[in-house]
Each structure stands twice: as C-alpha cells, then as structure tokens.
Protein backbone atom coordinates (compact mmCIF):
# COMPACT_ATOMS: atom_id res chain seq x y z
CA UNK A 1 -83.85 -3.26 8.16
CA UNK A 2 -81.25 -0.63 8.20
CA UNK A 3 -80.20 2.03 5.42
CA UNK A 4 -77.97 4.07 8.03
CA UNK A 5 -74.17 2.90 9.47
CA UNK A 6 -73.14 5.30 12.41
CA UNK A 7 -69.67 5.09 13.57
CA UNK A 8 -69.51 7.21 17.21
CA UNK A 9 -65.78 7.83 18.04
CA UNK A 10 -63.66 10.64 19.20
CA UNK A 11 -62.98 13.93 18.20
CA UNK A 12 -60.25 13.61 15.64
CA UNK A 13 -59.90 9.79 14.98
CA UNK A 14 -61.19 10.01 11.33
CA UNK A 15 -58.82 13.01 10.96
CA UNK A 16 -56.21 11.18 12.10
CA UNK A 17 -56.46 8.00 9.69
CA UNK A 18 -57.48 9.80 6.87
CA UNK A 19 -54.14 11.61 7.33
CA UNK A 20 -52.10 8.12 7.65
CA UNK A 21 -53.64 7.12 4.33
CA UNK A 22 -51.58 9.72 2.92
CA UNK A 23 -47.65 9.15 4.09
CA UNK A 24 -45.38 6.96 3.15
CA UNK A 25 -42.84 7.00 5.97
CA UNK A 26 -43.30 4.45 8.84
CA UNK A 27 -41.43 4.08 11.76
CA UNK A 28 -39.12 0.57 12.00
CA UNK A 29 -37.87 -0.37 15.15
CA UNK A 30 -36.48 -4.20 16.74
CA UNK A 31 -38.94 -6.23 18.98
CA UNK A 32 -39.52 -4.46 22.22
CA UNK A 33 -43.26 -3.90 24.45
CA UNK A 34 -45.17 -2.09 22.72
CA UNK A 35 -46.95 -0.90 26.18
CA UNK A 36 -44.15 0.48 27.68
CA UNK A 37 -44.15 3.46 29.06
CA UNK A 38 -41.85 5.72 26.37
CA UNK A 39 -43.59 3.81 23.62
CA UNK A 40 -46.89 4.88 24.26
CA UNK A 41 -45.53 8.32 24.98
CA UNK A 42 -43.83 8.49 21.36
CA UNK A 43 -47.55 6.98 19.87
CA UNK A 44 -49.23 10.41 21.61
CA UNK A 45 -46.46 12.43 19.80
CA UNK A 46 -46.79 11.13 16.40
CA UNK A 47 -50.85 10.96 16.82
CA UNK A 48 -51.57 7.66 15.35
CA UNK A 49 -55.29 6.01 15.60
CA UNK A 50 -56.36 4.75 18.58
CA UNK A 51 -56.56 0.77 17.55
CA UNK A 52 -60.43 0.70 17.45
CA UNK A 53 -61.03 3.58 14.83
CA UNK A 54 -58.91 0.83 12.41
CA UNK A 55 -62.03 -1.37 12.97
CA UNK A 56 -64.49 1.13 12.64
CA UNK A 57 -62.39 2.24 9.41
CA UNK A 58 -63.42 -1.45 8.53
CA UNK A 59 -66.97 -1.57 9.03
CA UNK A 60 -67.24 2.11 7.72
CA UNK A 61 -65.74 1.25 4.37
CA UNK A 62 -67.75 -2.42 3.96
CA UNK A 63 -71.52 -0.03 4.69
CA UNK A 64 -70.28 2.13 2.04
CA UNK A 65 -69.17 -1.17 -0.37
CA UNK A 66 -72.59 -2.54 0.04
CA UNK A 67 -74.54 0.94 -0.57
CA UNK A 68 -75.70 2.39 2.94
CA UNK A 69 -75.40 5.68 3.54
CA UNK A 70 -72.38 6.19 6.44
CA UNK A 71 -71.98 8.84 8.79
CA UNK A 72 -68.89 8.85 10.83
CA UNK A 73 -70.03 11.22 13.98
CA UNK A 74 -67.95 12.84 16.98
CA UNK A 75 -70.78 13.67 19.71
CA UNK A 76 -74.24 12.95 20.66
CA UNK A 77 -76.03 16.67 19.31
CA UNK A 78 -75.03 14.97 15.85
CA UNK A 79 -75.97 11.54 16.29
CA UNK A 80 -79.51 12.40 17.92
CA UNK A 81 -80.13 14.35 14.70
CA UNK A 82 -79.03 11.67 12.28
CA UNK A 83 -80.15 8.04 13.64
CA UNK A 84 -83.89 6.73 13.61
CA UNK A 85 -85.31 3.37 13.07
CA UNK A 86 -83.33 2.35 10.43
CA UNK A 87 -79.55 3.67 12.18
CA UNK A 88 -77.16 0.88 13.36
CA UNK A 89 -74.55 2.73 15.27
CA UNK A 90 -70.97 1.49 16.29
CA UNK A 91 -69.38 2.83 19.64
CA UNK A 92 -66.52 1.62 21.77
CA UNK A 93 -66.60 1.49 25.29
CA UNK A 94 -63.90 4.23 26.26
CA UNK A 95 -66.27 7.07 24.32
CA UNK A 96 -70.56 6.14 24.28
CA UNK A 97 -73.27 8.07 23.25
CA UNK A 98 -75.59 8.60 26.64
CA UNK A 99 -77.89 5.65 25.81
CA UNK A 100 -80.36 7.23 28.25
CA UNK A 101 -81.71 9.65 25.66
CA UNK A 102 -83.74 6.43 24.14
CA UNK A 103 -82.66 6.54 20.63
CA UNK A 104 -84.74 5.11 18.30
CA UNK A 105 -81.60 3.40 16.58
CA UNK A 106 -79.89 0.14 17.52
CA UNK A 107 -75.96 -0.14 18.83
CA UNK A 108 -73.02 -2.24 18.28
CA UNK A 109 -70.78 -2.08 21.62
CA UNK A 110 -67.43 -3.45 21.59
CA UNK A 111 -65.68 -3.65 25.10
CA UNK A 112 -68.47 -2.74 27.54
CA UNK A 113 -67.23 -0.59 30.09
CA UNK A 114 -67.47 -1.60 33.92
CA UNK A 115 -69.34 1.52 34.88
CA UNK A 116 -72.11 1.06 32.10
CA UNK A 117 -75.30 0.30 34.71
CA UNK A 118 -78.12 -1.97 33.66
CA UNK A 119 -76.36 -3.03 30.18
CA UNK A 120 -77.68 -6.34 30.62
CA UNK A 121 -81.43 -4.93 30.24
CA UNK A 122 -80.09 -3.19 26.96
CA UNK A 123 -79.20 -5.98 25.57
CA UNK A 124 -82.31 -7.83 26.47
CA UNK A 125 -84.05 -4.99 24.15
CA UNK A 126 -82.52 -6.46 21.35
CA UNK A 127 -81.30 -2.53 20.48
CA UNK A 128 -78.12 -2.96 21.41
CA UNK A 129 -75.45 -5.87 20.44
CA UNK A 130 -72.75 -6.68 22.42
CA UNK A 131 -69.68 -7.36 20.15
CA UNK A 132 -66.89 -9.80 21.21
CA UNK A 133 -64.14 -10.30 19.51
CA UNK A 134 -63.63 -14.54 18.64
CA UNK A 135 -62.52 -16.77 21.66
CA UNK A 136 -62.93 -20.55 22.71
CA UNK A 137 -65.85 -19.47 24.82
CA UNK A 138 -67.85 -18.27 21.46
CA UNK A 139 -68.02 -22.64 20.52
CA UNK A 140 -70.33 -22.39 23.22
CA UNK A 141 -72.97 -20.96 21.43
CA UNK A 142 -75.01 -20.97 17.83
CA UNK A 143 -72.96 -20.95 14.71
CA UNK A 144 -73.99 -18.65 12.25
CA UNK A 145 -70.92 -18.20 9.74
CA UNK A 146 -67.04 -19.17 9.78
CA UNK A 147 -65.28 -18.64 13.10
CA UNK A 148 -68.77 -16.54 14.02
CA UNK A 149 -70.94 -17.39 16.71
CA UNK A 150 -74.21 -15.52 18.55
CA UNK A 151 -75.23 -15.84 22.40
CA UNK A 152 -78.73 -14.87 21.81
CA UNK A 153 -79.63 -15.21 25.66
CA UNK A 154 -77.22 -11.87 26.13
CA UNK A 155 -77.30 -10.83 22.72
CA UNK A 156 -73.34 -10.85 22.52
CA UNK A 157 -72.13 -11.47 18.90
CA UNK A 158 -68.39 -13.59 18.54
CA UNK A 159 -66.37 -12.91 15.79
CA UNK A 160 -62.26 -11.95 15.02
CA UNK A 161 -61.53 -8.57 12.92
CA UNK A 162 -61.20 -8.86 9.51
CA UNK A 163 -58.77 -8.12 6.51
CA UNK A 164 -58.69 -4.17 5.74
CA UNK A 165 -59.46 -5.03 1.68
CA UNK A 166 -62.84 -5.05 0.25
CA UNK A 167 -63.47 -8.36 -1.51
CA UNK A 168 -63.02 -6.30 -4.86
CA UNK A 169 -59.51 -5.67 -3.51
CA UNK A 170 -58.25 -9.43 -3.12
CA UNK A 171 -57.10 -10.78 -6.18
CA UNK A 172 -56.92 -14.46 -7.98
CA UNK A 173 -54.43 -15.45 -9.81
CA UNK A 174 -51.62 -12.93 -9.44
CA UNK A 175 -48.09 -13.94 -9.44
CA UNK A 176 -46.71 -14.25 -6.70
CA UNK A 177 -44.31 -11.53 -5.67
CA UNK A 178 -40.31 -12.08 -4.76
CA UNK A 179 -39.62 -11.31 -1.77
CA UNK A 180 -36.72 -10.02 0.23
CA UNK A 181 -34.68 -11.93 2.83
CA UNK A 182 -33.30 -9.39 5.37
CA UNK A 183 -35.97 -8.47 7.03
CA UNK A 184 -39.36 -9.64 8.63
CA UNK A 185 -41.91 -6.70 8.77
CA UNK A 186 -43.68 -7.44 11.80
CA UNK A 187 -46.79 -5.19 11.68
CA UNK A 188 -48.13 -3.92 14.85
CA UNK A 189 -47.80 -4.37 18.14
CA UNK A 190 -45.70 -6.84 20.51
CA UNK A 191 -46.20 -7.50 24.40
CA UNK A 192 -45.44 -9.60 27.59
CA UNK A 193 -43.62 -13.11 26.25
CA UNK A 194 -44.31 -11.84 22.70
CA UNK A 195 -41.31 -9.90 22.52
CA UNK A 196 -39.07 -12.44 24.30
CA UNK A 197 -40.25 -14.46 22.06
CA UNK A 198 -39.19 -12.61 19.02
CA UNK A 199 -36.04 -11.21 20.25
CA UNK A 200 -35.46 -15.05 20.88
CA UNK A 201 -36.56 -16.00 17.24
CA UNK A 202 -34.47 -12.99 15.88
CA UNK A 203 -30.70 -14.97 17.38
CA UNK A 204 -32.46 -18.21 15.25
CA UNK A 205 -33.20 -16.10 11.98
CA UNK A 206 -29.98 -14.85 11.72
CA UNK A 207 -28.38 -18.25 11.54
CA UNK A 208 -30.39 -19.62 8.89
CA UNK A 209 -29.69 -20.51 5.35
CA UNK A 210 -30.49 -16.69 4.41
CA UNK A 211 -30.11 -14.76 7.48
CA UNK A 212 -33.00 -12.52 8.42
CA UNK A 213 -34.18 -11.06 11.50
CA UNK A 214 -37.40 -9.52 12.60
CA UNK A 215 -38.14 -5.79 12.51
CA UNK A 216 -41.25 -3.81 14.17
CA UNK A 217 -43.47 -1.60 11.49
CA UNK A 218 -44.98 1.28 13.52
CA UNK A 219 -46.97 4.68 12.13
CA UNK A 220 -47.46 2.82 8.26
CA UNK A 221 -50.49 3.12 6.26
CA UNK A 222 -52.93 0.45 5.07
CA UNK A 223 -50.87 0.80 1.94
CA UNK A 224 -47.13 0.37 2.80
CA UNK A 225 -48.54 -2.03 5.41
CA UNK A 226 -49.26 -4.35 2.77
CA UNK A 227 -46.39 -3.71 0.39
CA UNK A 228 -43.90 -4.61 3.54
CA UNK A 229 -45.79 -7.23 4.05
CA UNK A 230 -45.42 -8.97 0.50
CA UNK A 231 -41.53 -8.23 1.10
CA UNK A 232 -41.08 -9.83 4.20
CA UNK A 233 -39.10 -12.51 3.91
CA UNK A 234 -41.23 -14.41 6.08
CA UNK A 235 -45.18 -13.09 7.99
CA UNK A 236 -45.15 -14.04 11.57
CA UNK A 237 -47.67 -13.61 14.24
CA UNK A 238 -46.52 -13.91 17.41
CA UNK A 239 -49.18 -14.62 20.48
CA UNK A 240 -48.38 -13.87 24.48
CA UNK A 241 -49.59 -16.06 26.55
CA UNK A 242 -53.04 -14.93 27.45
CA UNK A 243 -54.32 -15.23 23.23
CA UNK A 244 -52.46 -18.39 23.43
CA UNK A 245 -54.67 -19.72 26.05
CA UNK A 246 -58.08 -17.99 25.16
CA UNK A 247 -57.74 -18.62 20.89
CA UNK A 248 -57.64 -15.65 19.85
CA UNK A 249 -57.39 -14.74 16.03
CA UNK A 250 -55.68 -11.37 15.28
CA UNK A 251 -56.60 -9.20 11.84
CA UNK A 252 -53.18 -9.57 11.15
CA UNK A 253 -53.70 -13.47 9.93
CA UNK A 254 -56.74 -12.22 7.56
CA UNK A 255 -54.64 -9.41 6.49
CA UNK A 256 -51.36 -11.14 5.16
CA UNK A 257 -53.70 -13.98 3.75
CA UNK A 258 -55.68 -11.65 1.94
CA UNK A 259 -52.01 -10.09 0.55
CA UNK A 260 -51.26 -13.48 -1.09
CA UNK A 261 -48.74 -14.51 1.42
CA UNK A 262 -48.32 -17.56 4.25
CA UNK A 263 -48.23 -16.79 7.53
CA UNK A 264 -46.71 -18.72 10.45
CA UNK A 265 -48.25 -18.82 13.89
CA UNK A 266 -46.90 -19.91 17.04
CA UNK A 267 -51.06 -20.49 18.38
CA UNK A 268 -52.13 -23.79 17.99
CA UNK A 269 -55.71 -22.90 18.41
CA UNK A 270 -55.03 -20.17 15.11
CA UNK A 271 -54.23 -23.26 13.44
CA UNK A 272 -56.85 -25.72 14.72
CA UNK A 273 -59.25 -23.38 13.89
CA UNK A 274 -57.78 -21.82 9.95
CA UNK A 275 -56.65 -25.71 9.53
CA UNK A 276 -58.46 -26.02 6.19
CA UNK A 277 -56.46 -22.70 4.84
CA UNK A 278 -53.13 -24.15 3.12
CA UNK A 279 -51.37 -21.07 3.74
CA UNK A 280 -51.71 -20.82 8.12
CA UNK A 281 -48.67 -22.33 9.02
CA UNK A 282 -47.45 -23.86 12.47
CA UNK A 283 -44.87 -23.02 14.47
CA UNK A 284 -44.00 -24.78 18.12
CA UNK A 285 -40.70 -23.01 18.73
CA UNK A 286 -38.31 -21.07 17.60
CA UNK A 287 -35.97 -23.87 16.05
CA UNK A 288 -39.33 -25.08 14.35
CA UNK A 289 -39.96 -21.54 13.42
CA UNK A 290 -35.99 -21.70 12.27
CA UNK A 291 -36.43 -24.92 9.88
CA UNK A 292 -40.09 -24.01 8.63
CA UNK A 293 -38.34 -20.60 6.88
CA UNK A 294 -35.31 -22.21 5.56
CA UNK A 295 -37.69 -24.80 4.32
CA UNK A 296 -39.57 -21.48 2.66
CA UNK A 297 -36.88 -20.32 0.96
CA UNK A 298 -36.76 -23.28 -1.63
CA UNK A 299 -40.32 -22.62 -2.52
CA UNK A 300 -40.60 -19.02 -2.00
CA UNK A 301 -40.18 -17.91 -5.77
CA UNK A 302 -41.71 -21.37 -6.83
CA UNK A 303 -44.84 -20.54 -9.58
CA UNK A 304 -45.58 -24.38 -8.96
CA UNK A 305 -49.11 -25.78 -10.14
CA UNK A 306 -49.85 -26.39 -5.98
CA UNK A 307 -48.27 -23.16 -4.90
CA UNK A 308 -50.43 -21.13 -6.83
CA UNK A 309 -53.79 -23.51 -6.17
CA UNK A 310 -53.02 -23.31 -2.24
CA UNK A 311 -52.50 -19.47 -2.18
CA UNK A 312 -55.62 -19.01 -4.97
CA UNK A 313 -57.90 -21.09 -2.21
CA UNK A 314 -56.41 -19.29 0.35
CA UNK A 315 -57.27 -16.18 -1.27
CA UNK A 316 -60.80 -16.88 -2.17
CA UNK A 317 -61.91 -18.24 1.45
CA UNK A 318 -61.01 -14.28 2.97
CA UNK A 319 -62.61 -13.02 -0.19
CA UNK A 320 -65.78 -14.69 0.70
CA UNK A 321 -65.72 -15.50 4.51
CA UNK A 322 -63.28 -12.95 6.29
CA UNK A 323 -63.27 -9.08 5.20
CA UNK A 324 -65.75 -6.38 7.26
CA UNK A 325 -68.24 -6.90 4.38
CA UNK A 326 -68.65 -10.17 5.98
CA UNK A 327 -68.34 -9.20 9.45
CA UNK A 328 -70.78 -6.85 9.26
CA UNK A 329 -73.50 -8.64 7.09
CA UNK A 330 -73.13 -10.84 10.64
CA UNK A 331 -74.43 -7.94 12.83
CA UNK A 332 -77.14 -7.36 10.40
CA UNK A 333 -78.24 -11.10 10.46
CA UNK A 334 -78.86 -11.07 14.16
CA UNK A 335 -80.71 -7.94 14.02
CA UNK A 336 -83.23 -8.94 11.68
C-alpha cells in the first residue's frame, strides 16, 4: 500500500540528532525534576532533540530497514511535492502540516492538539491515524499484536515506543557483560514523586552489600546510552504517579531488555503486563528495591545455564515483538 515514509518535524531536529550520534560526552547529574525551570533552560542551551524526533528517529530507521524510501521533511512546500497515494506521513501535534490542502497521502498523528477542528471527521476518512501511546484504556479495544491494540470506531492506534535497535542489532547468545557497582545510569528523564522516589532509593543503595547510588544520564547518544546502560550496576525505571495509575510502558524497558540486561520496575501494571519476560523485575519499595539488588549481585557475573536461557528469551521476544520495525508494520496493518 505504501512505498513512501514521511517524517514532518521541525526545522533542525534531524540536525540536531544526527549531531548527538556523533559525541561521546554526556552530561551526569543526581536525581532532581527534570521539568524544572533551570533544567529545561540548560536543555535549550545544549540543543538536544525535542523527545518526539527520538521516535520519529525510530520509525525513520525501521522504513529504511524494511526498504521504503524515507524522506525526513521540515515544511509543507516539501511535503506537498513529495507525498501521493502511496505516502504515510508522521507529524506531532506541536508542528502539522495544514491538513486542509487535501493531500492525497495518509497521516500518523501523535498527541492531537486541542485547537485541531473537525479531527474526528479525519479520522473517520481513514487518512489519518491517531497514534496513542499504550495505556489500560487500549484493553478496551481489538488486539492486533503484543501490548498493541486498534479503536477502529476513531481510528486511534495503542501501542508503547519501542527499543532504538533494529532486530539485526539485538544479539543471542552473547556473554553477558560485568558490570560496575558504583553507579546506576538512570537514562532520561525524572519528575513529580519520581525523583523523591529516587533520591529516597539512593540513602537505600548506598547501604547495601556493594554500595551504589543512582546517577541521571542527560545529552548521551544512542551509543553511550547503551554502553552505560550494560555498566549500571543495576537498570531502574522509576514511574510518578500518574504512569503508575494509567500503565504506562516507557521505551526505556524495551531498550535495556534489548541491551541484554534486567530491569526493575516499581509499576505493577509494567509487570502484569511484561510478566512472561524473565528479565522485568518487581519492585514495591525501596527496601524491596534494596534486597532485590543485593540479591543481584550474587548472580550478576553468573554464566549459569538459566541466566543465559532467561536473558536469550528475553532477548528474542523484543527482537521479534518490540523494536519500530514492529511498531510500524502495526500502522501499516490498520491501513490496509
């Protein structure tokens, strides 16, 4: 159906990650809100990606894995000369082509802005998908792959981000790496009771067996991301309270499963729903959190027949179920 993938994003977002591919040097700082008002100041300064272009970056690479020609476009003269029939286009709702131009293409919208008039008829056109990220609210509705669900009354599509590797990148049967115990590279961002919540973790870490405390990884590429990540002495993901309550599924679980490591989660829904992957582990509190990583550090090194089956299975369910190639073979499905 299609042979085009579009992304439509700002001026200088594919500039901007193209040039983070490139450096080394991250920024490492302790648990604090990320949406605070000096943060997001220093974030302007040191130009990093606006979160969604890291998706797009996602769905991007997977159209060029699977052999579509990609265009990654920064304003409407551009994409009115490029898309026809056969275009699927991916916009955000903080920066939309004018969809009153009637495009012969269809759309992927993620976030739907409140000033978008009559989106409802759009999306009864079947042109133009509405794209949700996972929630409790998508069980509602028809199944159509793991943790991926379609409203086909509003044409909304459910599903969580994805793992940055392509499925060529994950790979079986490695050993697995040693690991540092000082520090916990948190990747990403922490708000509201998230970072109480760590800082209150951090006074429980430092007591254990092997003391370690958790740091926050800001400004890193795809690349150190992922070599922090296999040194962290343990891979944490820590919910607020709203993703607590609504289920939500961060990349960052698909991402340090797809590394080779466990990751501990203080969401019981994360869990409930990635209970069939061995390496999702559960966390209630912090002294929990305290006596799961000593626990860890008995086994962490361990090259044990089971260690390496659970982390192989782990491994092959995001190879097959959970990267963008995935994701977006979804979008096509309910296109066609």
């Amino acid at each position: 159906m299609f042979d085009k993938v579009v992304i439509y994003a700002p001026k200088y977002q594919q500039r901007l990650l193209r040039k983070e591919i490139q450096k080394s040097s991250f920024r490492l700082h302790d648990p604090g809100n990320d949406f605070n008002f000096f943060r997001r100041i220093k974030r302007k300064i040191f130009r990093t990606p606006h979160t969604h272009s890291y998706i797009f970056e996602g769905f991007y690479n997977a159209a060029e894995f699977l052999g579509y020609s990609n265009f990654w476009i920064e304003n409407q003269s551009d994409l009115e000369e490029i898309a026809d029939s056969k275009t699927l286009v991916f916009c955000e709702g903080s920066y939309i082509p004018d969809f009153k131009k009637g495009l012969n293409c269809k759309f992927v919208l993620h976030s739907i802005p409140t000033n978008l008039d009559n989106f409802s008829e759009f999306s009864e056109s079947k042109k133009y998908l509405n794209l949700e990220v996972f929630k409790n609210e998508a069980l509602n509705f028809e199944k159509i792959a793991d943790l991926t669900y379609f409203n086909r009354e509003n044409f909304t599509l459910y599903q969580p981000w994805a793992t940055n590797l392509l499925p060529n990148q994950i790979f079986i049967g490695e050993n697995i790496p040693n690991v540092e115990n000082k520090i916990s590279y948190y990747i990403g961002m922490l708000y509201g009771k998230g970072v109480t919540r760590a800082q209150a973790y951090n006074l429980l870490l430092k007591d254990s067996i092997v003391g370690t405390k958790i740091k926050c990884v800001t400004g890193a590429s795809h690349k150190t991301s992922q070599k922090l990540t296999m040194r962290s002495s343990i891979c944490l993901d820590i919910r607020d309270d709203h993703h607590l309550e609504i289920g939500y599924i961060p990349c960052r679980i698909f991402k340090t499963l797809s590394y080779g490591r466990q990751i501990f989660v203080n969401s019981h829904y994360i869990k409930k729903y990635l209970s069939h992957i061995p390496s999702v582990k559960f966390f209630s509190d912090g002294k929990c959190l305290q006596n799961q990583y000593d626990e860890s550090l008995s086994f962490q090194n361990s090259q044990t027949k089971e260690n390496i089956e659970k982390r192989d299975f782990s491994l092959n369910y995001i190879k097959n179920n959970h990267t963008y190639v995935n994701r977006l073979k979804n979008i096509f499905s309910v296109f066609n």
